[in-house]
Protein backbone atom coordinates (compact mmCIF):
# COMPACT_ATOMS: atom_id res chain seq x y z
CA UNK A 1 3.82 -11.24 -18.31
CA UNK A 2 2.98 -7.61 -16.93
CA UNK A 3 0.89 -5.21 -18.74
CA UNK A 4 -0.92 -2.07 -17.56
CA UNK A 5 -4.02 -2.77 -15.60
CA UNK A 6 -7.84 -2.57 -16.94
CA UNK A 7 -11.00 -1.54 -14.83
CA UNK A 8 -11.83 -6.09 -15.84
CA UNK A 9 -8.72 -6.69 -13.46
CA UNK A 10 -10.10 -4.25 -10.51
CA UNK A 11 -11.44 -7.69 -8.59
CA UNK A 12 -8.40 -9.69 -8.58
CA UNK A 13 -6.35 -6.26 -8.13
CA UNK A 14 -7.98 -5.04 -5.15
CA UNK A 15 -7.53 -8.54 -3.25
CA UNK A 16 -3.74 -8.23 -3.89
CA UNK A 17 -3.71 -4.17 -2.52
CA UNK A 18 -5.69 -5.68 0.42
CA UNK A 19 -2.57 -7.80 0.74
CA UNK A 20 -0.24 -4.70 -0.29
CA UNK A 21 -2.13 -2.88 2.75
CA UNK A 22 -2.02 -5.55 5.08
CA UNK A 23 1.50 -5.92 4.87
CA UNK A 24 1.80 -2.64 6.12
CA UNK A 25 0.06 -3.22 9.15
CA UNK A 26 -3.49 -1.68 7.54
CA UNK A 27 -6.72 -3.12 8.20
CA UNK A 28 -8.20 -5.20 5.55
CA UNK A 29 -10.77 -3.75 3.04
CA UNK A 30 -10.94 -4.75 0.03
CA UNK A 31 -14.43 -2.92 -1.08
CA UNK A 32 -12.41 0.05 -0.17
CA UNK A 33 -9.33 -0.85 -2.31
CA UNK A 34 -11.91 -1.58 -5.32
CA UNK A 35 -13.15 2.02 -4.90
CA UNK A 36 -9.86 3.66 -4.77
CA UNK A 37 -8.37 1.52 -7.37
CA UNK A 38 -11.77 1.86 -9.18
CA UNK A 39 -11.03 5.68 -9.30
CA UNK A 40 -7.42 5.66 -10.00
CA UNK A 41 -7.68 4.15 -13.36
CA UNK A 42 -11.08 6.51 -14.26
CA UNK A 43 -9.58 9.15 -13.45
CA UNK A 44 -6.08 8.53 -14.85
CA UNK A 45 -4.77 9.46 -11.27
CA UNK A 46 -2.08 6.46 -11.54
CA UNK A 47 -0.43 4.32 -13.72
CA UNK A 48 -1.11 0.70 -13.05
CA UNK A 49 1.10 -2.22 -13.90
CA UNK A 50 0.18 -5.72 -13.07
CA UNK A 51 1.92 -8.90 -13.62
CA UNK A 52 -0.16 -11.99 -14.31
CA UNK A 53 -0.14 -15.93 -15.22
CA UNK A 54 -2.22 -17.41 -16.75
CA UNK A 55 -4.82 -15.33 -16.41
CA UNK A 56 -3.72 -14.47 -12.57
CA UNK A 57 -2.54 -11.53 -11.00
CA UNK A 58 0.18 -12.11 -9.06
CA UNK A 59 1.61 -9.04 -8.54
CA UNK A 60 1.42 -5.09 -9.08
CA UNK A 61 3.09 -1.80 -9.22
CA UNK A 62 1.27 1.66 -9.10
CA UNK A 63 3.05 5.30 -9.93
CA UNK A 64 1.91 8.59 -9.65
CA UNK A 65 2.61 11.72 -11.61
CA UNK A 66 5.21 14.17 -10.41
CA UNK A 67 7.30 17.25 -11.91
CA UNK A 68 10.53 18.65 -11.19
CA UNK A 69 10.39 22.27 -11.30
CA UNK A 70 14.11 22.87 -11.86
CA UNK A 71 14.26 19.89 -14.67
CA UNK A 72 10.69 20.93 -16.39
CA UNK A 73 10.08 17.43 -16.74
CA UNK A 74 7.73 14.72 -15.42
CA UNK A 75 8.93 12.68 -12.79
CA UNK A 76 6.95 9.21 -11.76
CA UNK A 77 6.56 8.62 -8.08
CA UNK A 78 6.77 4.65 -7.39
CA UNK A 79 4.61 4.33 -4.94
CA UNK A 80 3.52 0.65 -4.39
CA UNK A 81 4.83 -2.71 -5.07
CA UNK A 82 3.58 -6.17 -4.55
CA UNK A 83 3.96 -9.03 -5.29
CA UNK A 84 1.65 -12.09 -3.56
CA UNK A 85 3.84 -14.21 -0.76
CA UNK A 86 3.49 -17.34 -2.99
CA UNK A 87 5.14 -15.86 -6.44
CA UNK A 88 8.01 -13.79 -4.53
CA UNK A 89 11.66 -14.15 -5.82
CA UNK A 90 10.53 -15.10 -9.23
CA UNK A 91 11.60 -12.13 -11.09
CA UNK A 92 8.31 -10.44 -11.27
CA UNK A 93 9.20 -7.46 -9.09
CA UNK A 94 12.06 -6.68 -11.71
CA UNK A 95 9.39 -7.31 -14.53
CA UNK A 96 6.89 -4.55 -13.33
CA UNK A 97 9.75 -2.01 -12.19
CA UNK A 98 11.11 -2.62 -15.98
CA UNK A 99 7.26 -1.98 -16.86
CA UNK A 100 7.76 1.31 -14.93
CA UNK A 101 10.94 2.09 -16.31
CA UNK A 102 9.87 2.04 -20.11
CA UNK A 103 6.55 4.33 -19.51
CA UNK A 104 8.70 6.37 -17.77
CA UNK A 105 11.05 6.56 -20.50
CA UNK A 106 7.72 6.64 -23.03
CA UNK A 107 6.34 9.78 -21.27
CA UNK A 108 9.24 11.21 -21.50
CA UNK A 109 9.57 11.19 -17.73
CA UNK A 110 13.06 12.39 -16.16
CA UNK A 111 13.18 9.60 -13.39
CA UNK A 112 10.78 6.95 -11.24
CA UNK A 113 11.37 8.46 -7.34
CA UNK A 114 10.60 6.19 -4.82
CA UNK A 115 11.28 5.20 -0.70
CA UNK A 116 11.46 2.61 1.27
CA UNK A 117 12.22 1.62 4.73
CA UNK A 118 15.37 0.79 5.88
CA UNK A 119 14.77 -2.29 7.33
CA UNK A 120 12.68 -3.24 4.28
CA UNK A 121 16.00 -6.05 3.27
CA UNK A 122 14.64 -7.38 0.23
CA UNK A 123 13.91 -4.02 -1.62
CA UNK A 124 16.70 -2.26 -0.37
CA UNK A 125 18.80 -4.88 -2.28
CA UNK A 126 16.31 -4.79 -5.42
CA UNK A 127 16.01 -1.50 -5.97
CA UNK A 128 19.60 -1.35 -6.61
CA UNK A 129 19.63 -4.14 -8.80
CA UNK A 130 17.12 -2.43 -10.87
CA UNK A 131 19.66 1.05 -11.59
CA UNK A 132 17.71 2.87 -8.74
CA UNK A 133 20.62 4.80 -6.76
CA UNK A 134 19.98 5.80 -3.39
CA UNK A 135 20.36 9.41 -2.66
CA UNK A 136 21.18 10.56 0.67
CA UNK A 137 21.73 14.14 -0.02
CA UNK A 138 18.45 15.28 1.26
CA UNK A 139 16.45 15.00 4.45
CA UNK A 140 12.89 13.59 3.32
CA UNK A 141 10.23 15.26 5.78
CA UNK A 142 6.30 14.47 5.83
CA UNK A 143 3.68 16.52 7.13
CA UNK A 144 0.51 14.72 7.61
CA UNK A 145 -2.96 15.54 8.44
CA UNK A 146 -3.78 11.96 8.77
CA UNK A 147 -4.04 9.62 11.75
CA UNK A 148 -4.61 6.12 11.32
């Protein structure tokens, strides 16, 4: 089942974006992830989306609000995806980007953007299997003012 994430879940949630951060070679801290979760959902800075069984969480997705200037619509930025090690290939990736899909489509939205690394296998073939397309028009650049 996947449903949109409470401030009751923010335990069990941070321990899997510890995971989600981990995974990307980040040091663990999960009172930190608490606090920024913690403040996403107050705030209404993200939309949360977390799959669950029997009263687990075993996996999450997390968008942000963008616009498109030259569509004047919204546009969702999919920026995380998880799903714990033990409940991978069990369909619950596809569950929570079909989560993101309809409130996309309920706000109105005029598309979910998202990236990923090319070496990253296993959601460079889900993505696709999900109706994402990959454009390769563009250059994507980042300027950062962060070092970690």
């Amino acid at each position: 089942m996947t449903r949109k994430a409470t401030l009751q879940d923010i335990g069990q949630l941070s321990e899997l974006f510890d995971q989600y951060r981990i995974f990307y070679h980040k040091t663990s801290d999960v009172p930190a992830a608490e606090q920024f979760l913690t403040e996403r959902i107050e705030n209404g800075d993200s939309k949360i989306f977390v799959a669950e069984i029997e009263e687990r969480l075993v996996g999450f997705v997390q968008l942000y609000p963008l616009f498109s200037s030259t569509r004047m619509k919204r546009y969702w930025l999919l920026n995380d995806l998880f799903v714990n090690e033990s409940y991978r290939g069990k369909g619950f990736s596809k569950k929570l980007i079909e989560q993101a899909k309809e409130m996309a489509q309920s706000t109105d939205a005029c598309g979910i953007l998202l990236e990923t690394g090319k070496s990253n296998d296993i959601g460079n073939k889900l993505y696709p299997s999900c109706g994402f397309e990959l454009y390769d028009e563009v250059n994507f650049y980042e300027w950062t003012n962060y070092k970690d």
